[in-house]
N, C-alpha and C. Protein backbone atom coordinates (compact mmCIF):
# COMPACT_ATOMS: atom_id res chain seq x y z
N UNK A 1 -70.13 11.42 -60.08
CA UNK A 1 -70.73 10.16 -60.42
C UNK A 1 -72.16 10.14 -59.91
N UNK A 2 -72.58 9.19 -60.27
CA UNK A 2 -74.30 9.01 -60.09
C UNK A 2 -74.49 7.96 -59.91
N UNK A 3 -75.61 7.81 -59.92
CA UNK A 3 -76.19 6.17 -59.62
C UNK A 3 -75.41 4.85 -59.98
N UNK A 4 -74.87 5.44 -61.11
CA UNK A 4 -74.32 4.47 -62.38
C UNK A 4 -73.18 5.01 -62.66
N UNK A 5 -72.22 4.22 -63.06
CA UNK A 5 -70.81 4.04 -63.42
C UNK A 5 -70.68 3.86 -64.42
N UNK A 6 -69.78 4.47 -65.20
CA UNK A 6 -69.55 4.53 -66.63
C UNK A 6 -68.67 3.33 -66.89
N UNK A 7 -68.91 2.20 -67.73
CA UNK A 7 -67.38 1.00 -67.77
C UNK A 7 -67.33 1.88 -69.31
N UNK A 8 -65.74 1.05 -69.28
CA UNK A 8 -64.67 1.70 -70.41
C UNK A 8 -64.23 0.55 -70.69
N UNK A 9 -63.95 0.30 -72.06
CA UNK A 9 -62.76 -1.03 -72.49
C UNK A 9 -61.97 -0.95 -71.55
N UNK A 10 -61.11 -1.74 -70.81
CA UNK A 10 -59.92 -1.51 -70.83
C UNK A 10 -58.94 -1.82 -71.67
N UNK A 11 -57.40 -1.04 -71.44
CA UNK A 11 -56.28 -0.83 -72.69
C UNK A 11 -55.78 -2.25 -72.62
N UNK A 12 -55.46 -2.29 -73.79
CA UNK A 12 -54.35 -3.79 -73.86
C UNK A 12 -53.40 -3.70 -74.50
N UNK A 13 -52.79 -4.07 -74.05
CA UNK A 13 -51.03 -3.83 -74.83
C UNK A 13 -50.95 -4.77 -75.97
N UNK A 14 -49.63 -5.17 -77.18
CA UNK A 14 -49.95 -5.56 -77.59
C UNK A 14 -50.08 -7.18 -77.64
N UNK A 15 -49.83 -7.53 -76.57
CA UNK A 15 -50.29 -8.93 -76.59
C UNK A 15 -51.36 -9.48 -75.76
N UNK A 16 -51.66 -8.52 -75.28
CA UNK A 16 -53.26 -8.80 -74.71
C UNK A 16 -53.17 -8.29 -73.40
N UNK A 17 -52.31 -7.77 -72.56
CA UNK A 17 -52.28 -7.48 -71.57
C UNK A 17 -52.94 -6.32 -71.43
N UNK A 18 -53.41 -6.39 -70.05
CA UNK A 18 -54.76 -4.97 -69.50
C UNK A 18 -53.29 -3.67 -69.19
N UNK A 19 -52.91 -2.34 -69.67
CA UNK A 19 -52.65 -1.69 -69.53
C UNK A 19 -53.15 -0.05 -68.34
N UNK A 20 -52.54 -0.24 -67.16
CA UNK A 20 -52.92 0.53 -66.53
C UNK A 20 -53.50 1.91 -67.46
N UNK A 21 -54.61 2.69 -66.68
CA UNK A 21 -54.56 3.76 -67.58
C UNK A 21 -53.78 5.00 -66.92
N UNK A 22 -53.75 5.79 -67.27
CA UNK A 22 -52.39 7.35 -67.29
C UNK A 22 -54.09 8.19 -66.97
N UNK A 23 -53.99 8.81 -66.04
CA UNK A 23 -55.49 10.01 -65.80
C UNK A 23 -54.58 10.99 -65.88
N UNK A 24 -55.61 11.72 -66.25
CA UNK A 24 -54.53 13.31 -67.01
C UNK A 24 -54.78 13.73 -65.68
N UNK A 25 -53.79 14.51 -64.86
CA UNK A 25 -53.16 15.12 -63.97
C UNK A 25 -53.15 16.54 -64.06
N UNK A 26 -53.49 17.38 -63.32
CA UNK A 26 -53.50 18.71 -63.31
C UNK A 26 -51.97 19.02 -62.68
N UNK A 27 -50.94 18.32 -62.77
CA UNK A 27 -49.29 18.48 -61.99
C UNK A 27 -48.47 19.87 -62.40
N UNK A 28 -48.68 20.50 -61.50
CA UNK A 28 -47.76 21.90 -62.08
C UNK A 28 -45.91 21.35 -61.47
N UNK A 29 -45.34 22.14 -62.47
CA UNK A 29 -43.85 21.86 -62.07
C UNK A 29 -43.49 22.36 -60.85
N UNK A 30 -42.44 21.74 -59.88
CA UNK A 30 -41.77 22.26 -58.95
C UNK A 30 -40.59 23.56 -59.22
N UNK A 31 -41.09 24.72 -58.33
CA UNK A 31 -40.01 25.54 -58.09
C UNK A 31 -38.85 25.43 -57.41
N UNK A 32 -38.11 26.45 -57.70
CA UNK A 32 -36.95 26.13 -56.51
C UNK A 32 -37.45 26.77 -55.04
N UNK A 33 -38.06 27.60 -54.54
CA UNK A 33 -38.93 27.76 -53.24
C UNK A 33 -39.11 26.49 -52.88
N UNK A 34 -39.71 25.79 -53.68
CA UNK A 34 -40.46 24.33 -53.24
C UNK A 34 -39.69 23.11 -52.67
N UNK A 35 -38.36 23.06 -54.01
CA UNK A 35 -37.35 22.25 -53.55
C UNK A 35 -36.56 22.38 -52.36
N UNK A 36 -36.45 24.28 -52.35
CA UNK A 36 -35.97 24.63 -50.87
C UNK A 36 -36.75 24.26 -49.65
N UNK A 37 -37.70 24.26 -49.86
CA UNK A 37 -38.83 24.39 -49.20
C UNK A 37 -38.40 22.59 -48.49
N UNK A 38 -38.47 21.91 -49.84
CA UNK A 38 -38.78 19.97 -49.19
C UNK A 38 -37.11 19.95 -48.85
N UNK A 39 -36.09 20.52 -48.88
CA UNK A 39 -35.11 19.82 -48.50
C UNK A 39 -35.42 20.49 -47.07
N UNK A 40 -35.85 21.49 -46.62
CA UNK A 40 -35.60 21.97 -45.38
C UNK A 40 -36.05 21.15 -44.66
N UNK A 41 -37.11 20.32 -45.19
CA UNK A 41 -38.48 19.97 -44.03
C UNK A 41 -37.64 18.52 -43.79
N UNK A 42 -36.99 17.94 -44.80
CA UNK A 42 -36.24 16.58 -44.74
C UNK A 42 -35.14 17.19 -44.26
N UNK A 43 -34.37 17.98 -43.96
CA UNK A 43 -33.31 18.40 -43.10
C UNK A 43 -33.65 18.11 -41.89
N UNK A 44 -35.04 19.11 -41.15
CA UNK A 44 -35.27 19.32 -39.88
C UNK A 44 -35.51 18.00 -39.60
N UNK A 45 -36.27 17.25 -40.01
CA UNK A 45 -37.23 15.69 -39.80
C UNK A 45 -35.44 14.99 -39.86
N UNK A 46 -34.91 14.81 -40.33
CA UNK A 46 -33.25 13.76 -40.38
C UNK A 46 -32.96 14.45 -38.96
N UNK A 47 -32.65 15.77 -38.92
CA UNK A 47 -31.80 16.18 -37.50
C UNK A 47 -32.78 15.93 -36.30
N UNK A 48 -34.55 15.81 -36.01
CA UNK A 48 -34.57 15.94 -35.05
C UNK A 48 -34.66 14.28 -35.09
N UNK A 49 -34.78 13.38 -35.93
CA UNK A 49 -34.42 12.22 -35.58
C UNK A 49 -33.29 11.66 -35.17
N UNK A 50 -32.12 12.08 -36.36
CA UNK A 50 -30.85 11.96 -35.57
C UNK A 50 -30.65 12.26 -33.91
N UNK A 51 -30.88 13.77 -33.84
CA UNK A 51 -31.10 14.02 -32.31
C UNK A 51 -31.66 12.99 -31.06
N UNK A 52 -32.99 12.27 -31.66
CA UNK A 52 -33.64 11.72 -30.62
C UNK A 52 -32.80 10.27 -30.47
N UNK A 53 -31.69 9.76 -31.43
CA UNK A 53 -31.38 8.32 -31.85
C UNK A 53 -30.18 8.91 -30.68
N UNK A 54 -29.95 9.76 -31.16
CA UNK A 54 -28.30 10.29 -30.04
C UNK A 54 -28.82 10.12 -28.39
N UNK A 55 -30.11 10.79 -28.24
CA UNK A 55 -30.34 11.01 -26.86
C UNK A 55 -30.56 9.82 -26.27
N UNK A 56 -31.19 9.18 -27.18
CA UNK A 56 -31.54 7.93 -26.23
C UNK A 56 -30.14 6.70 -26.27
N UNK A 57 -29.23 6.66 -27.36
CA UNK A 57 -28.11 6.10 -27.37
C UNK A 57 -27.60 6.65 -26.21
N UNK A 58 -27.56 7.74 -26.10
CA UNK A 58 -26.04 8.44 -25.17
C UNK A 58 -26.61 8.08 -23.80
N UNK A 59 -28.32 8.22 -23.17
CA UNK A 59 -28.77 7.90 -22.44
C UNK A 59 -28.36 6.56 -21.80
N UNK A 60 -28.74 5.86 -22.50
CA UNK A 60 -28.51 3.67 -22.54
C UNK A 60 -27.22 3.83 -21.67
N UNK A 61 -26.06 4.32 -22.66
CA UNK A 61 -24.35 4.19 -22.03
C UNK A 61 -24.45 4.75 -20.90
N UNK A 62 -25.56 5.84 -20.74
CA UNK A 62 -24.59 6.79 -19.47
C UNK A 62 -25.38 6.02 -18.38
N UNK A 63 -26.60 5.51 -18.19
CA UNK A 63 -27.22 4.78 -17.06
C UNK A 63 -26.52 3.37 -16.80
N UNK A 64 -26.03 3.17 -18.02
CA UNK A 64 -25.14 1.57 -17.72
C UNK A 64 -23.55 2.05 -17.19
N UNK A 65 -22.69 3.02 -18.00
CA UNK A 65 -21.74 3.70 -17.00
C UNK A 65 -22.14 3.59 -15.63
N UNK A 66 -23.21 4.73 -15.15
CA UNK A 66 -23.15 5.04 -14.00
C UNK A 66 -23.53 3.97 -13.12
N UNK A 67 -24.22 2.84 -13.55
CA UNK A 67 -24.57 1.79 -12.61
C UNK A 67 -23.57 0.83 -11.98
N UNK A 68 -22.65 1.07 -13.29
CA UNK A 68 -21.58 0.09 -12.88
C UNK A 68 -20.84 1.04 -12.20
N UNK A 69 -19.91 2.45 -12.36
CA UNK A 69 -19.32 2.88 -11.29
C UNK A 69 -20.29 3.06 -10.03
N UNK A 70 -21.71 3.29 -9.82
CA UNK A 70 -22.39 3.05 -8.71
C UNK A 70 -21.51 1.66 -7.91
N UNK A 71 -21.87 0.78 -8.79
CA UNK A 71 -22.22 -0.57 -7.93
C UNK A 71 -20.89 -0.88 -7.57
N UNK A 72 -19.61 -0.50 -8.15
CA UNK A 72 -18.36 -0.70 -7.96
C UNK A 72 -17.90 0.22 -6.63
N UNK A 73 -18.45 1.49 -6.90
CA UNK A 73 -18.03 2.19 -5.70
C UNK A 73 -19.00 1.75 -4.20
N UNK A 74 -19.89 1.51 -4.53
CA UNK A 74 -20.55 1.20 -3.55
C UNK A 74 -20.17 -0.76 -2.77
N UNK A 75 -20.11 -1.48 -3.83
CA UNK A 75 -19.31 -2.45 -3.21
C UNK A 75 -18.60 -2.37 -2.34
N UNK A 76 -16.83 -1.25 -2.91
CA UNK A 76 -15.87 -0.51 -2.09
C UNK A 76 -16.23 -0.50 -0.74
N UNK A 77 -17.28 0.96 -0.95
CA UNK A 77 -17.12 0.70 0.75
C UNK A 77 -18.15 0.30 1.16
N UNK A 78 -18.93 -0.72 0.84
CA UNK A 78 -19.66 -1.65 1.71
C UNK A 78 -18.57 -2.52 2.58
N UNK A 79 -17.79 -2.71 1.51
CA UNK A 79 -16.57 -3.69 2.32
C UNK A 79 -15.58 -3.15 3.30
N UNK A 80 -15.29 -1.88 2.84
CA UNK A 80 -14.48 -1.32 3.39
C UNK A 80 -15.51 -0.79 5.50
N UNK A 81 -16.53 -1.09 5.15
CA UNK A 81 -17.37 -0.54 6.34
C UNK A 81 -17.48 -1.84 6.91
N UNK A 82 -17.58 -3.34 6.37
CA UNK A 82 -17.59 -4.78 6.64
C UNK A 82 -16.56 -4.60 7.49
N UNK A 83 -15.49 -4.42 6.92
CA UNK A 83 -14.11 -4.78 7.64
C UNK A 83 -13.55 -3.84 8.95
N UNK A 84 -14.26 -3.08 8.68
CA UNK A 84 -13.86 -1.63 10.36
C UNK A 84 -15.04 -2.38 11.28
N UNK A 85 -15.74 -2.37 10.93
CA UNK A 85 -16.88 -2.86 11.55
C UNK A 85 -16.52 -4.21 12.40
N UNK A 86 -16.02 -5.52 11.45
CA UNK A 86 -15.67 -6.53 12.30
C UNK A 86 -14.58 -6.39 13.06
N UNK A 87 -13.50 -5.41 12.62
CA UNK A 87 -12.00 -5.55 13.68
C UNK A 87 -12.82 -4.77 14.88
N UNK A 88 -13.57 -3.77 14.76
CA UNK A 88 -14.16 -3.34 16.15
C UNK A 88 -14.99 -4.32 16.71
N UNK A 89 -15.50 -5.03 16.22
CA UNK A 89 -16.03 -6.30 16.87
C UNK A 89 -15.15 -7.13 17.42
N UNK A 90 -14.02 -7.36 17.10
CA UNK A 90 -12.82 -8.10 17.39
C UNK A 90 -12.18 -7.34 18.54
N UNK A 91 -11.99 -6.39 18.25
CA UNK A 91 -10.93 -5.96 19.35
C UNK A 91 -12.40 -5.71 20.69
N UNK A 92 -13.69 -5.25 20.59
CA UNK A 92 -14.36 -5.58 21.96
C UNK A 92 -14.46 -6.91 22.20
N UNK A 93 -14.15 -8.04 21.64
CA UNK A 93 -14.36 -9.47 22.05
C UNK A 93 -13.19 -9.40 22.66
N UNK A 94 -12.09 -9.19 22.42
CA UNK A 94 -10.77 -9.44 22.44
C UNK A 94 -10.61 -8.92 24.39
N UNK A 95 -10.62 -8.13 24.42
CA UNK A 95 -11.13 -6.65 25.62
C UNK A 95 -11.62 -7.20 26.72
N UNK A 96 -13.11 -7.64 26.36
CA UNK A 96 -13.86 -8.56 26.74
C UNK A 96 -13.59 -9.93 27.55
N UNK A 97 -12.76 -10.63 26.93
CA UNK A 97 -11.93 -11.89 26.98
C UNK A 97 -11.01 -11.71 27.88
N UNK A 98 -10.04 -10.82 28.11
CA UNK A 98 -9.19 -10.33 28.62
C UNK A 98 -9.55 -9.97 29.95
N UNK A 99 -10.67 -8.89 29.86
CA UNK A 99 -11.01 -8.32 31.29
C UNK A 99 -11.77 -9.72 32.29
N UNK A 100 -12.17 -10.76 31.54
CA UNK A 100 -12.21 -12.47 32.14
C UNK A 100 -11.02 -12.65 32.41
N UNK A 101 -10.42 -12.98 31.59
CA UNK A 101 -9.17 -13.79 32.19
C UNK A 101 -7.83 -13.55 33.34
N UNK A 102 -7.92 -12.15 33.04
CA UNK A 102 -7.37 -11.15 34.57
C UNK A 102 -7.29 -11.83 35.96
N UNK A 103 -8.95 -11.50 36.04
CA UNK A 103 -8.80 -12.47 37.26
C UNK A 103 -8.75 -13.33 37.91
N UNK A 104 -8.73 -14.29 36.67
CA UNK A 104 -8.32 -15.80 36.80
C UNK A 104 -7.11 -15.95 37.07
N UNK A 105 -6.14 -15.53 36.35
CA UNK A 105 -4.70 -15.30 36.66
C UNK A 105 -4.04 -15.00 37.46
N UNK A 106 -4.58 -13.80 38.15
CA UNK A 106 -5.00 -13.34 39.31
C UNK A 106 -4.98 -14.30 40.43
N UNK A 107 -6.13 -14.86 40.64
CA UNK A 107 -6.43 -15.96 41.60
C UNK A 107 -5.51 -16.86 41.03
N UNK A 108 -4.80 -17.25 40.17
CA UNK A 108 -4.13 -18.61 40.14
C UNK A 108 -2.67 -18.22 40.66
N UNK A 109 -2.27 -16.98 40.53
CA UNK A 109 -0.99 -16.88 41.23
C UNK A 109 -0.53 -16.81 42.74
N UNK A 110 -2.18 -16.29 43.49
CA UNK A 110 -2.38 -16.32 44.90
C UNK A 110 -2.33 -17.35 45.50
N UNK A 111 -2.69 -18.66 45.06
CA UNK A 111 -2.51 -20.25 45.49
C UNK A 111 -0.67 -20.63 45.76
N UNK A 112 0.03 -19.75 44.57
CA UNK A 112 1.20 -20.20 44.73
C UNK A 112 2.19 -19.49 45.41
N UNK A 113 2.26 -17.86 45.71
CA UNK A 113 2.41 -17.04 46.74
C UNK A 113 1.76 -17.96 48.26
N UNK A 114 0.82 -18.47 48.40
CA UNK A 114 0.67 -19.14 49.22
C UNK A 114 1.35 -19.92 49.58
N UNK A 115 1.90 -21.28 48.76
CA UNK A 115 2.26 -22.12 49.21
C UNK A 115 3.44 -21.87 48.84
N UNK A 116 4.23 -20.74 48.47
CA UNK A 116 5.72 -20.91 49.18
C UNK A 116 5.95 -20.00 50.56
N UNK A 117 5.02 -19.19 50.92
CA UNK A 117 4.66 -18.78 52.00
C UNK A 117 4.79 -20.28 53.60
N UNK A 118 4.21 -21.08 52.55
CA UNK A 118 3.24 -22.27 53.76
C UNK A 118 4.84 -23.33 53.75
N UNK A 119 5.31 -23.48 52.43
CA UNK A 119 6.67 -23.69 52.53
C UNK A 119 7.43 -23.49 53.19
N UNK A 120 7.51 -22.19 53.26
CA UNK A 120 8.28 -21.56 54.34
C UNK A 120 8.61 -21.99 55.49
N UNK A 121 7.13 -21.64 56.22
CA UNK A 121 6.32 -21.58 57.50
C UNK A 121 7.33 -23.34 57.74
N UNK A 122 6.73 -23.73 56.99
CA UNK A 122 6.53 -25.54 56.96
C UNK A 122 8.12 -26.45 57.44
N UNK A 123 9.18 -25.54 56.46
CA UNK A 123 10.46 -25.84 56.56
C UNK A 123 11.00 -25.04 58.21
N UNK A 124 10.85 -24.00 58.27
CA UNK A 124 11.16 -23.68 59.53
C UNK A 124 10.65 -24.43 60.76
N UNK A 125 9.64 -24.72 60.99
CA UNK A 125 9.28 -25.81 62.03
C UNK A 125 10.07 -26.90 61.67
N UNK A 126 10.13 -27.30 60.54
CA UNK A 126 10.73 -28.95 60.52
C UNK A 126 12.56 -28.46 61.30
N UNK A 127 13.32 -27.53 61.09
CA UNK A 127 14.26 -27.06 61.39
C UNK A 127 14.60 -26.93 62.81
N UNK A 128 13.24 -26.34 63.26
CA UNK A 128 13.23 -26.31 64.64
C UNK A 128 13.44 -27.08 65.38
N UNK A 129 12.54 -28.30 64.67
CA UNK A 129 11.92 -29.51 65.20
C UNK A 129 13.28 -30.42 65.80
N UNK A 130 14.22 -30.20 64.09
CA UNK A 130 15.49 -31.00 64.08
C UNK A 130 16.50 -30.91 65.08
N UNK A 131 16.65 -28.98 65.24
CA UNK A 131 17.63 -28.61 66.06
C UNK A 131 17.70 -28.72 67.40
N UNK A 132 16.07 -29.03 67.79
CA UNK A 132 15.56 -29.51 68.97
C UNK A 132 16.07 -30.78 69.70
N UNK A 133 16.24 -31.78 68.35
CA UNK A 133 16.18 -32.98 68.16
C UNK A 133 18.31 -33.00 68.70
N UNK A 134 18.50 -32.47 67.94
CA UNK A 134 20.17 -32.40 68.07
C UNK A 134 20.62 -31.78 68.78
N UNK A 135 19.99 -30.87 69.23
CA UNK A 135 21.03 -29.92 69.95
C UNK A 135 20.69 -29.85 72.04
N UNK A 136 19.07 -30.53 71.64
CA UNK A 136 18.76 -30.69 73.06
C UNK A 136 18.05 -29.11 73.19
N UNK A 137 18.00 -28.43 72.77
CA UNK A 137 18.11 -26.70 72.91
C UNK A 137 16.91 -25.97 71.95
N UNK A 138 15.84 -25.51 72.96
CA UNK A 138 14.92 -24.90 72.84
C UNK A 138 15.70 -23.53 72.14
N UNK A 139 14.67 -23.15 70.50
CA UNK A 139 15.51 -22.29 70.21
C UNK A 139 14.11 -21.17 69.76
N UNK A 140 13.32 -21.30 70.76
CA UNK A 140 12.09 -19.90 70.55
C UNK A 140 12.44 -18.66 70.59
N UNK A 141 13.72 -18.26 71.69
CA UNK A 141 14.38 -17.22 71.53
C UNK A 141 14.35 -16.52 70.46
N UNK A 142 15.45 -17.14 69.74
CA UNK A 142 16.43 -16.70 68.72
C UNK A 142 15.76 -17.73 67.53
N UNK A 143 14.82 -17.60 66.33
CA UNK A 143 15.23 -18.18 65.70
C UNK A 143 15.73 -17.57 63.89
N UNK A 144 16.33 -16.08 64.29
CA UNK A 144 16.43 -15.84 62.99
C UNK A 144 17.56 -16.36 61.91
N UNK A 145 18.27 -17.27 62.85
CA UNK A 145 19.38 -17.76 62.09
C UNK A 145 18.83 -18.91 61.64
N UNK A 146 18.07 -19.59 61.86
CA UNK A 146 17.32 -20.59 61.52
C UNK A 146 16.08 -20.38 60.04
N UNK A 147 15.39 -18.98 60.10
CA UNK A 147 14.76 -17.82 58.68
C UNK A 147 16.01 -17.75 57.24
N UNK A 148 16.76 -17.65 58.44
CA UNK A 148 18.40 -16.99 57.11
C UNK A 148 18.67 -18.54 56.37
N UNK A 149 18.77 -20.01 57.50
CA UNK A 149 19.24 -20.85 56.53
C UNK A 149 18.20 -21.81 55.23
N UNK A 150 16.81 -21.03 56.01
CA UNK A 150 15.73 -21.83 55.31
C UNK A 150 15.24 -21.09 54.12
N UNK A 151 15.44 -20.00 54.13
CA UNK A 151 15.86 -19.00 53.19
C UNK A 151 16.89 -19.39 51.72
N UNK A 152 17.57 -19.47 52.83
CA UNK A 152 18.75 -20.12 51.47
C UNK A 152 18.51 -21.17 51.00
N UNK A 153 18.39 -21.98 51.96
CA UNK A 153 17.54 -23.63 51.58
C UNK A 153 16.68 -23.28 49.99
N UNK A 154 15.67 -22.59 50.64
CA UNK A 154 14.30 -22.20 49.24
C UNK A 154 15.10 -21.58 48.25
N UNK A 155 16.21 -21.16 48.51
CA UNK A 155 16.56 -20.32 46.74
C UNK A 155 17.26 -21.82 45.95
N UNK A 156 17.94 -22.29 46.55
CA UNK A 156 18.18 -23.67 45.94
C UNK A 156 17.49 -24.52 45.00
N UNK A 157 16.00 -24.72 46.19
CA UNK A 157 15.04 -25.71 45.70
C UNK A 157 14.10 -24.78 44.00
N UNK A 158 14.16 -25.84 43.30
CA UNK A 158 13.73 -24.88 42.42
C UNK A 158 11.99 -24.06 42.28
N UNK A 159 11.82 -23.11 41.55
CA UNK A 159 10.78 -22.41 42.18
C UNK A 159 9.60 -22.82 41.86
N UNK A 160 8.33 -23.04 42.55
CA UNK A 160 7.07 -23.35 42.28
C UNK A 160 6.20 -22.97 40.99
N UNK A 161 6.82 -21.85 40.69
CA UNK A 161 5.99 -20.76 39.57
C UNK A 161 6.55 -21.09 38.68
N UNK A 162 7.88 -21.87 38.71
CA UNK A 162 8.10 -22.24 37.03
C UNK A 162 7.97 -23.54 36.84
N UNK A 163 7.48 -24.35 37.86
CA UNK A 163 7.10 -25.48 37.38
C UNK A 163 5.62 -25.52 37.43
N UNK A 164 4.72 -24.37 37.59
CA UNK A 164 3.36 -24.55 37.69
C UNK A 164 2.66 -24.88 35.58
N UNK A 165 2.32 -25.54 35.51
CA UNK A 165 1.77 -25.67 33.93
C UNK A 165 0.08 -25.54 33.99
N UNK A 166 -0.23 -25.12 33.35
CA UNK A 166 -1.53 -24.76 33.36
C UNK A 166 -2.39 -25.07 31.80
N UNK A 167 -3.15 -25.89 31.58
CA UNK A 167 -3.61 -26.45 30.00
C UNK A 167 -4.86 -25.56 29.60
N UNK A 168 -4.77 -25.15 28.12
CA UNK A 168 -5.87 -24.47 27.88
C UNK A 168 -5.94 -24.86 26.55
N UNK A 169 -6.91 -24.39 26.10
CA UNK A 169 -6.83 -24.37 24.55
C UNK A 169 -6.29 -23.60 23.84
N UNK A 170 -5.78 -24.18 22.82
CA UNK A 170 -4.98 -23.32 21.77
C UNK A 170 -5.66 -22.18 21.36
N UNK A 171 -6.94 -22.13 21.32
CA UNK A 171 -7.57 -20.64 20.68
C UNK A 171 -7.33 -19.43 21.97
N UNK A 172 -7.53 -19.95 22.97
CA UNK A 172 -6.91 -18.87 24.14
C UNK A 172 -5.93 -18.66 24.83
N UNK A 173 -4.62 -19.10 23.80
CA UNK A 173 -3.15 -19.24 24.12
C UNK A 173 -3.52 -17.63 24.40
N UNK A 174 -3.23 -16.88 22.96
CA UNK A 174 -2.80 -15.41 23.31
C UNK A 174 -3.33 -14.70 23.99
N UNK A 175 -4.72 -15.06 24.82
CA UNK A 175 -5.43 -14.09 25.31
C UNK A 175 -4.52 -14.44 27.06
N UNK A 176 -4.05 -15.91 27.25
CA UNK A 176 -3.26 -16.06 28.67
C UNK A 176 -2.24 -15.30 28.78
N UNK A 177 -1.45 -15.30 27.77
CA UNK A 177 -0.04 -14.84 27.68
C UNK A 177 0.08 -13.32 27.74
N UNK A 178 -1.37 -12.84 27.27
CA UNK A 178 -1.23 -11.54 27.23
C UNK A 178 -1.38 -10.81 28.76
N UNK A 179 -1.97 -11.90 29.44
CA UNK A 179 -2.33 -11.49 31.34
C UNK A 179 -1.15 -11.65 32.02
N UNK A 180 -0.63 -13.09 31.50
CA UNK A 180 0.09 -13.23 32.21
C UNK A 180 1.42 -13.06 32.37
N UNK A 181 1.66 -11.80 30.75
CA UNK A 181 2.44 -10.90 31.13
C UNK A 181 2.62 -9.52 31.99
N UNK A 182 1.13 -9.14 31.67
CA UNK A 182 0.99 -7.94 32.90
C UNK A 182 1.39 -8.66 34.39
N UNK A 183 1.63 -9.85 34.49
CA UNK A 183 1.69 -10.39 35.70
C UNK A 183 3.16 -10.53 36.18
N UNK A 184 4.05 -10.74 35.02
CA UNK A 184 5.16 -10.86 34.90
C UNK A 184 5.69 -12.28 35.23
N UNK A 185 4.82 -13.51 35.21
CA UNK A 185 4.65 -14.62 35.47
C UNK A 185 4.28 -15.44 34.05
């Protein structure tokens, strides 16, 4: 072309319509090389697309699989490490609690060893006192017959240690009971 452009009628069909025009084409026919040729290239182009639709599908499932058996197994033993974790916390509180209360128990049974001790002591003078009283008769000598009946006297009277009651709170019932069985009391 040049400066200038050639215009042409355009075609009209027959009722007046503008008819595309047909440009003569230099189109040679397709061989079969050729056809072989375009199905291959639309083969490879379908499979490596197919391929890439698979990888990234199969990808999606397997990161969502694995997240969820991740997060499931890992829950597991988060909990499972929660729970060892607190009973060892428990049983050193527990331990703890215990190696307190020992010697409380301890000291509370020494008050009452005492005072059937002081009992004792206490009833034999009054005995003395009496036989003194009755019999006229200093008995500093001899007084083991006087041990033997005050003796017997105390097994009678009922015992101090089972009427001792002691109030605590209910949350440290089991930690008493557990002393104050090593105590046998």
């Amino acid at each position: 072309m040049t400066a200038y452009e050639r215009w042409e009628l355009p075609l009209l069909d027959a009722r007046g319509n503008e008819v595309a025009r047909e440009e003569e084409r230099n189109v040679k026919p397709l061989t079969a090389s050729d056809l072989q040729k375009i199905r291959e290239e639309a083969y490879q182009d379908g499979l490596e697309e197919g391929q890439q639709e698979g990888f990234d599908a199969g990808h999606k499932e397997g990161m969502e699989k694995g997240h969820k058996e991740g997060f499931a197994a890992g829950e597991k033993e988060g909990r499972e490490q929660g729970a060892e974790k607190g009973l060892e916390e428990t049983r050193e509180d527990v331990a703890a609690k215990l190696d307190r209360l020992e010697p409380l128990m301890a000291e509370l049974l020494v008050p009452i060893r005492r005072h059937e001790d002081e009992l004792e002591t206490a009833l034999v003078n009054l005995t003395a006192v009496l036989s003194r009283a009755v019999l006229y008769r200093e008995l500093s000598l001899d007084s083991s017959q006087i041990r033997a009946v005050v003796r017997k006297a105390m097994a009678t009277l009922p015992s101090t240690t089972e009427n001792v009651r002691i109030h605590i709170h209910p949350d440290d019932y089991q930690f008493v009971s557990e002393v104050a069985e090593r105590f046998e009391a």
